[in-house]
Protein backbone atom coordinates (compact mmCIF):
# COMPACT_ATOMS: atom_id res chain seq x y z
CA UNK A 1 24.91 0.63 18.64
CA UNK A 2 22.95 3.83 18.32
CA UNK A 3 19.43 3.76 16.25
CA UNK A 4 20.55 5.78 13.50
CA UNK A 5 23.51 3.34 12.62
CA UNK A 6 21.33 0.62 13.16
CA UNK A 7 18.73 1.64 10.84
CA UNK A 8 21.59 2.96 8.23
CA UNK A 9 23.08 -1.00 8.43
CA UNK A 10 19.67 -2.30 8.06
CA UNK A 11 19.38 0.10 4.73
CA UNK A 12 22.73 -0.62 3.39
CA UNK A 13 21.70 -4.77 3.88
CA UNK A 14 18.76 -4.71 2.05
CA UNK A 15 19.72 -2.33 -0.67
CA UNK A 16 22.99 -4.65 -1.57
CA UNK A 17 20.39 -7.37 -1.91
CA UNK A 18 18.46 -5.66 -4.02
CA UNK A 19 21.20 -4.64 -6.07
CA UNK A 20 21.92 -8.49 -6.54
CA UNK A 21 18.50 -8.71 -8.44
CA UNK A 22 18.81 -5.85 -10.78
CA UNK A 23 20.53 -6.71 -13.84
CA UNK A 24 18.57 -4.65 -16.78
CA UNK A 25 20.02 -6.07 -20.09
CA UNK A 26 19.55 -2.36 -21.70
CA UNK A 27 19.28 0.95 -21.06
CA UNK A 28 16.18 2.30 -19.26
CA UNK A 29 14.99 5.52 -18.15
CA UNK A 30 12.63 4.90 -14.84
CA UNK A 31 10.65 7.39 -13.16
CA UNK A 32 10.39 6.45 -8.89
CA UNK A 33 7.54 8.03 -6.97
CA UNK A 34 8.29 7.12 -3.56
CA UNK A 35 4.85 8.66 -2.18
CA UNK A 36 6.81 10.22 0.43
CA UNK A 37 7.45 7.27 2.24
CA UNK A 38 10.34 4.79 3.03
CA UNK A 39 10.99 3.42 -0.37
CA UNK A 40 12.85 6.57 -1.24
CA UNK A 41 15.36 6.09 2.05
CA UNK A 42 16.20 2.13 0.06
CA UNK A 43 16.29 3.23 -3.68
CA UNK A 44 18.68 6.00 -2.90
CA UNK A 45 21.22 3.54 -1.07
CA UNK A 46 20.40 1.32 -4.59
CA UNK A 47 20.80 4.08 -6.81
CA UNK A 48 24.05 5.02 -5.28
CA UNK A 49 25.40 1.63 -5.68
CA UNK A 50 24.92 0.89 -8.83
CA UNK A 51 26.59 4.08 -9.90
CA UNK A 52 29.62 3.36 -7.58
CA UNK A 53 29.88 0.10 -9.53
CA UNK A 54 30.12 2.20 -12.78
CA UNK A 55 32.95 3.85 -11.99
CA UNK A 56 34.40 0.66 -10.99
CA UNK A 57 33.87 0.02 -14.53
CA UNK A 58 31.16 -2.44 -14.21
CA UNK A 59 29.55 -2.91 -17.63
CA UNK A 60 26.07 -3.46 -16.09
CA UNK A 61 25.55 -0.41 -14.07
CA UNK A 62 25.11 2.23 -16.57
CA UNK A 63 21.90 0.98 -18.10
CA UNK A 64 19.37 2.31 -15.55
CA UNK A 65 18.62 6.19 -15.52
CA UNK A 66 16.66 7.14 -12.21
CA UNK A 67 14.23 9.81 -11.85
CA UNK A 68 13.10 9.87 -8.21
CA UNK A 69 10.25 11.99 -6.99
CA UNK A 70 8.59 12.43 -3.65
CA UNK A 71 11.44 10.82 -2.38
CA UNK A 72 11.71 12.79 1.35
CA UNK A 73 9.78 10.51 3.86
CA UNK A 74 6.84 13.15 5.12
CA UNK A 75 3.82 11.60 7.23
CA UNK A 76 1.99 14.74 6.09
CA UNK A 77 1.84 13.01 2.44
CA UNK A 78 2.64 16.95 0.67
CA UNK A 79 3.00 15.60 -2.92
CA UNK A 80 -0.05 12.82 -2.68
CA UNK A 81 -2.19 10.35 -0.60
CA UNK A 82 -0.07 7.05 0.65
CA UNK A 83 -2.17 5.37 -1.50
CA UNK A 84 -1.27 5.05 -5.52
CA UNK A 85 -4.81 4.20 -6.29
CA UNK A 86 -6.21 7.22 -4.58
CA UNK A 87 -7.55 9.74 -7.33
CA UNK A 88 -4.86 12.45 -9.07
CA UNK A 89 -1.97 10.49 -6.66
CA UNK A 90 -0.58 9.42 -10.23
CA UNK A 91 0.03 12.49 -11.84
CA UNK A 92 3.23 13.55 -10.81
CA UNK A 93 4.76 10.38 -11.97
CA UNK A 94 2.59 10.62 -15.43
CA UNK A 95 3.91 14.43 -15.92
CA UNK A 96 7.69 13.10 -14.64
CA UNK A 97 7.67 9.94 -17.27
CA UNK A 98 6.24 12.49 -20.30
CA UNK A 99 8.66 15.09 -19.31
CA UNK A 100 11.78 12.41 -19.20
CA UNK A 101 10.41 10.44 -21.75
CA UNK A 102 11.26 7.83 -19.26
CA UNK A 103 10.33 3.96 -20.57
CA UNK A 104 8.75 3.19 -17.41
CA UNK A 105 7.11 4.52 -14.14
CA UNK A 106 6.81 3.12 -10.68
CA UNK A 107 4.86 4.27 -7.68
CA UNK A 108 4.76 2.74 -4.17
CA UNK A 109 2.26 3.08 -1.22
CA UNK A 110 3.92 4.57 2.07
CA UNK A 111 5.48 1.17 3.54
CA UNK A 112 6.63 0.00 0.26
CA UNK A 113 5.25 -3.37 0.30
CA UNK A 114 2.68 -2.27 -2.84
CA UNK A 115 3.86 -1.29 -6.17
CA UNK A 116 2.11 0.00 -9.14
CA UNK A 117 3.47 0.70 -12.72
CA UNK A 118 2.81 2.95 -15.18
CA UNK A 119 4.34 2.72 -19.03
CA UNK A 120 6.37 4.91 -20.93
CA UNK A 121 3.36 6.54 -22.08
CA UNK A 122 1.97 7.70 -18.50
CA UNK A 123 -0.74 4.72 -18.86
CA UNK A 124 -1.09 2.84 -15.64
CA UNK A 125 -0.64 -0.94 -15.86
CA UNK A 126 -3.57 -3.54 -14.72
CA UNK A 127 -1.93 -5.52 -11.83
CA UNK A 128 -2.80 -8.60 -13.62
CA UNK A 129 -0.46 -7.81 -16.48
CA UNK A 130 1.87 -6.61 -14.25
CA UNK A 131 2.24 -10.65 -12.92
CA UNK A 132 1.61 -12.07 -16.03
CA UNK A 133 5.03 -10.05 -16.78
CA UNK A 134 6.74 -11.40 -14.29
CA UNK A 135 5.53 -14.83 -14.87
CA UNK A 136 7.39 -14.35 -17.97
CA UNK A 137 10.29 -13.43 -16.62
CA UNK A 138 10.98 -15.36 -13.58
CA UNK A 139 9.52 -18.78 -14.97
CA UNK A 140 8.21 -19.64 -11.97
CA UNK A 141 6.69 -23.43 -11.55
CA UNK A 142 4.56 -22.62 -9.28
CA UNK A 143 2.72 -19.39 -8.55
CA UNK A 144 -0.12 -18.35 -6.04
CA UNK A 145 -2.94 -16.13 -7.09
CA UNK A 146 -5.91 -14.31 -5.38
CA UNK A 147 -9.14 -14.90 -5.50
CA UNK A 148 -9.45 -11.23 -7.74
CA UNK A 149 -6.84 -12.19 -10.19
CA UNK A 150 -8.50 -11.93 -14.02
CA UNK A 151 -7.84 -13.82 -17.25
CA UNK A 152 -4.59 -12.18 -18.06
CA UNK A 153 -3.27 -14.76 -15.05
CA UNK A 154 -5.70 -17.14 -15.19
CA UNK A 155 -5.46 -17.65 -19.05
CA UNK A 156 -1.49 -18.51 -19.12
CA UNK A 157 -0.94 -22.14 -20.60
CA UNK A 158 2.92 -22.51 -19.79
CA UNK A 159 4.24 -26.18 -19.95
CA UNK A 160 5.45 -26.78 -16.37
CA UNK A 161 3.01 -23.88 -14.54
CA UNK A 162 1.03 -24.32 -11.71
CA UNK A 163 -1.38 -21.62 -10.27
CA UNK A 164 -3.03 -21.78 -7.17
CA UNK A 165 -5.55 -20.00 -5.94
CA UNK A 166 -5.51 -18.41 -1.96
CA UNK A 167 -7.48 -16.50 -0.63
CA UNK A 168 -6.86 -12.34 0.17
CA UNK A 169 -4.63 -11.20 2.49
CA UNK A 170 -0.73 -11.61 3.47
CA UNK A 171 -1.67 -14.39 5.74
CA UNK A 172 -3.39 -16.89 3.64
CA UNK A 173 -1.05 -16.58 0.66
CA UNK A 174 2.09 -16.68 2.55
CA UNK A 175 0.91 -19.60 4.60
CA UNK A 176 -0.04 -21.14 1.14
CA UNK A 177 3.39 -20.24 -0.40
CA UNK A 178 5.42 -22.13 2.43
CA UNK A 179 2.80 -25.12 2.40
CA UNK A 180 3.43 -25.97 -1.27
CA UNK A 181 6.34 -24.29 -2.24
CA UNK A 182 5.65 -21.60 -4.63
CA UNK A 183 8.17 -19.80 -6.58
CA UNK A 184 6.20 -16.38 -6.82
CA UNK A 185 2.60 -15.18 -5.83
CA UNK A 186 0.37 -11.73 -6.65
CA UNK A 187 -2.04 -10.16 -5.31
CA UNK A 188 -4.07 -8.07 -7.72
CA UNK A 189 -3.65 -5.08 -4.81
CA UNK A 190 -0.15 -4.70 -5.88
CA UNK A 191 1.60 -7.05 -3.63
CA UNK A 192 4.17 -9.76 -5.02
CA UNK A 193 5.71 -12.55 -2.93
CA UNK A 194 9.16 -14.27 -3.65
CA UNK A 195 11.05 -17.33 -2.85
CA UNK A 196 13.81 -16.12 -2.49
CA UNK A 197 12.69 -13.22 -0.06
CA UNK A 198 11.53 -15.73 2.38
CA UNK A 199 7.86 -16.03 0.93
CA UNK A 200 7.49 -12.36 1.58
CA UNK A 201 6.55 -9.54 -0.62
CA UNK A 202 8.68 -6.45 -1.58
CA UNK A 203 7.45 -3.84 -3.53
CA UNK A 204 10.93 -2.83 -4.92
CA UNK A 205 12.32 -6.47 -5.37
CA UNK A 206 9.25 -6.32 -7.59
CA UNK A 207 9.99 -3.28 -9.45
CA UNK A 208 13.65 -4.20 -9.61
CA UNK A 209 12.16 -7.56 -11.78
CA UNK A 210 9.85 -5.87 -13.77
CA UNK A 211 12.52 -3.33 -15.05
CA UNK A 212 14.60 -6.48 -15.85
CA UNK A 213 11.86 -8.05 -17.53
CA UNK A 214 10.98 -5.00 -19.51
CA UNK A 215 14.90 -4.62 -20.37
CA UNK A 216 14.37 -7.98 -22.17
CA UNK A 217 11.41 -6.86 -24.36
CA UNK A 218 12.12 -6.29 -28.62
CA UNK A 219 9.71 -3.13 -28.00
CA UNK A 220 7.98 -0.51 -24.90
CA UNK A 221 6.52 -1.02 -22.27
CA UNK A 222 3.01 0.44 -23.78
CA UNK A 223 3.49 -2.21 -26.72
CA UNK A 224 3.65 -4.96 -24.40
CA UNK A 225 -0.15 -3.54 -23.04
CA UNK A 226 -1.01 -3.28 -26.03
CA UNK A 227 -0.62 -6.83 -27.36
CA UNK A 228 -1.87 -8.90 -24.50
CA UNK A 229 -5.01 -9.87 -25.44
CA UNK A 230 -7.96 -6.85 -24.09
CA UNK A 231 -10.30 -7.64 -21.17
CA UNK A 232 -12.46 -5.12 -19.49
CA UNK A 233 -13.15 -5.17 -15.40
CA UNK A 234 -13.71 -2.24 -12.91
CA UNK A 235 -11.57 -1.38 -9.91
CA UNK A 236 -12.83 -2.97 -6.76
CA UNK A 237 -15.97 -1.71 -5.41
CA UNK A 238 -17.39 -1.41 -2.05
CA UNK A 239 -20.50 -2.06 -0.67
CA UNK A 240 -21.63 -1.18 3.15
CA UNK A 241 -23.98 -3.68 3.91
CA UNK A 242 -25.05 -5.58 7.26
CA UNK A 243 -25.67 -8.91 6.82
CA UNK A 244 -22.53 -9.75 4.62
CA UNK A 245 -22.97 -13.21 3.95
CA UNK A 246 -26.44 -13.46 3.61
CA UNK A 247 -26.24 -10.86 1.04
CA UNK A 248 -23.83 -13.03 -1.07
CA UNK A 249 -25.94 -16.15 -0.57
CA UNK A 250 -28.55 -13.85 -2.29
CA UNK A 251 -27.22 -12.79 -4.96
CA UNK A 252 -25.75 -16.38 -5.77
CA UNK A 253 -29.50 -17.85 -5.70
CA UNK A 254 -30.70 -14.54 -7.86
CA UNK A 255 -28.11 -15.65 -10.68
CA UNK A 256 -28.94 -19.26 -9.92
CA UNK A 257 -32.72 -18.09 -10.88
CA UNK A 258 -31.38 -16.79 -13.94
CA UNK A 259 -30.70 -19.90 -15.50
CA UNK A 260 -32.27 -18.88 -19.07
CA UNK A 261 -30.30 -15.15 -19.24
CA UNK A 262 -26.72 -16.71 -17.53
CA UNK A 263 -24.83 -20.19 -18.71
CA UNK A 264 -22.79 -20.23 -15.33
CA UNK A 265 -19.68 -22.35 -15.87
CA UNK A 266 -18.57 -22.21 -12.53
CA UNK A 267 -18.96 -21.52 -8.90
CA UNK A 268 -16.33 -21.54 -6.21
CA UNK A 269 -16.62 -20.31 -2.47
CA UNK A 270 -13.02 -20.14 -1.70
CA UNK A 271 -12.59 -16.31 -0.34
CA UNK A 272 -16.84 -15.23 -0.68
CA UNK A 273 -18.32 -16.06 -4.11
CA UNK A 274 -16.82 -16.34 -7.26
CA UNK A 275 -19.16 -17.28 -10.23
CA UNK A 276 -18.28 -17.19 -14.06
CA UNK A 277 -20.96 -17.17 -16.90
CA UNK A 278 -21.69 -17.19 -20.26
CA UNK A 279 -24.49 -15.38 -22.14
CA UNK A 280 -25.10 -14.50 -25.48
CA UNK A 281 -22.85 -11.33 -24.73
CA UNK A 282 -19.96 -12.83 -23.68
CA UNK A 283 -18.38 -14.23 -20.97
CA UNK A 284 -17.82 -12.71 -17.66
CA UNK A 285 -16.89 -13.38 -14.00
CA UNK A 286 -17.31 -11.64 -10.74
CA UNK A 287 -16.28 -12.10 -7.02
CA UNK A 288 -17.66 -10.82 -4.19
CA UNK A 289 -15.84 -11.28 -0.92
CA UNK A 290 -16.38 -9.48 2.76
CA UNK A 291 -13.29 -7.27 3.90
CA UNK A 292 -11.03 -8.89 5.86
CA UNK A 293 -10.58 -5.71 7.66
CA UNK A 294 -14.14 -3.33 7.32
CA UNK A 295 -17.78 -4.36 7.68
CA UNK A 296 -17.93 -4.31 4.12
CA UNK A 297 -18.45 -6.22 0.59
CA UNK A 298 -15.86 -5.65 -2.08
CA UNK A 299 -16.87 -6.48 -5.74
CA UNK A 300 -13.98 -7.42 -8.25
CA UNK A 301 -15.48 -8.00 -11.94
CA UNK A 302 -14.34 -8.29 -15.49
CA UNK A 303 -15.72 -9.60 -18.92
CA UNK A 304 -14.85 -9.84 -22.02
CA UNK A 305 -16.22 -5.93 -23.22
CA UNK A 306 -17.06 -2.89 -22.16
CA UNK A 307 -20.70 -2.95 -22.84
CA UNK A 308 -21.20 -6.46 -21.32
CA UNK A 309 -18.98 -5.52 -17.93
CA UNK A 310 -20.93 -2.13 -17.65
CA UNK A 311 -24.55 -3.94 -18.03
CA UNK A 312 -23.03 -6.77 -14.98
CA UNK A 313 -22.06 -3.62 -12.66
CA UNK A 314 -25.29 -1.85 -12.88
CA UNK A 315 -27.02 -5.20 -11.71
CA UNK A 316 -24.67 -6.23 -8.96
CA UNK A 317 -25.45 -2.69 -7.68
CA UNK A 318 -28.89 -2.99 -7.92
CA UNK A 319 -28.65 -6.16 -6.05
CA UNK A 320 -26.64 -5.21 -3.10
CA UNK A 321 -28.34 -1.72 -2.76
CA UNK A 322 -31.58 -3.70 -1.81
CA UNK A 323 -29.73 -5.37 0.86
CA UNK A 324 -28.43 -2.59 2.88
């Protein structure tokens, strides 16, 4: 068979699997930035189903209203970086959901295995409310979390939920999905794992269930954020430093030292060091890992306000900047 009917088959299989999984319940306006990359070459195949099924008649198909953008595959990246975290790489889908008023945006890194969200007011979603969505949603039993994930996740009290914590990476939490069975799993860098995708992650099978989840709300998308309860924590930061695990085991015994500033409540070494605390300004917790990937230390931190997770991030960086 030549490639280029190969790789349309391949298209047309996974697209008519995705289109199994969307099933929005009303109607939604949704802004795609494809990043010029390959999600654009599998949302137009989905797109384009869905509206042949409308004029089957299907009573389904005519509640989604796609807007897609940067949708050309271009290794040169024209509109944006391939990543969505990258600085000013979300403003054309901001502009695109103001100028549809579309209820909710999407953006995916080149390869489409990441996916970040944005609501219907242009507001970009934290990753862990993002999974505590689909928590909602899919009811999973049991679900496998990263060693970043914050107290959006953490927090949830469902009868009948498990979470498990893995370490970072693809390996470790697919390897821990298979070993105990888990319904669902996310990563707080925008990758979420399914069952029923063979314990792998898809960016738009995770986009497809987070428009049906947000189809199912009484009210927006940017209501939803604003009624889960309000944490503060940074992106992650990265430090260069030589000697990465001797710096953690410093800066474990330094808050260890601290024992009349910091209540710690608990210490865990499962990917780096994760310690949480309580003080008299609240409660906190940070983890501090090495890169799986680059000689360095990435910091993930939240606590419960702004003034408290602001006063944490100076000292961590004081800390490590004595190390390098």
């Amino acid at each position: 068979m030549p490639y280029r009917l190969a790789e349309m088959r391949y298209i047309k299989t996974y697209a008519d699997f995705l289109k199994k999984n969307l099933n929005p319940q009303k109607k939604l306006r949704v802004v795609f930035d494809c990043s010029n990359g390959t999600a654009g070459l599998i949302l137009k195949k989905l797109i384009k189903a869905k509206s042949s099924r409308l004029r089957r008649g299907s009573p389904k198909a005519a509640k989604l209203k796609a807007n897609l953008i940067n949708d050309v595959p271009d290794g040169n990246f024209p509109a944006h970086g391939p990543n969505p975290l990258k600085k000013s790489a979300l403003n054309d889908l901001q502009s695109t959901i103001k100028k549809y008023k579309a209820d909710l945006g999407i953006i995916f890194d080149a390869d489409g295995d990441r996916v970040f969200f944005a609501d219907n007011k242009g507001r970009f979603i934290n990753p862990d409310a993002i999974a505590r969505l689909l928590i909602w949603h899919l009811k999973p039993k049991k679900v496998i979390i990263d060693a970043r994930t914050g107290w959006l996740v953490k927090q949830l009290t469902a009868d009948n939920l498990q979470l498990i914590t893995s370490r970072v990476g693809h390996f470790f939490i697919k390897k821990l999905m298979r070993k105990t069975n888990a319904d669902f799993a996310a990563e707080y860098s925008g990758h979420y794992y399914f069952k029923k995708f063979f314990f792998a992650d898809s960016g738009i099978l995770a986009a497809i269930e987070i428009i049906n989840a947000i189809s199912k709300l009484p009210y927006s998308s940017a209501d939803f954020i604003n009624l889960l309860p309000q944490y503060y924590r940074s992106s992650e930061i990265n430090f260069k430093i030589k000697n990465l695990r001797e710096s953690i085991k410093k800066i474990e015994n330094y808050f260890k030292s601290q024992n009349t500033k910091y209540k710690i409540l608990n210490t865990n070494y499962l990917d780096g060091l994760t310690m949480e605390f309580t003080s008299p300004a609240g409660e906190w917790w940070f983890n501090l890992r090495p890169s799986n990937t680059e000689p360095l230390l990435r910091l993930n931190i939240e606590a419960e306000n702004k003034k408290l997770l602001d006063k944490e991030i100076k000292k961590l960086y004081s800390l490590t900047s004595s190390f390098k």
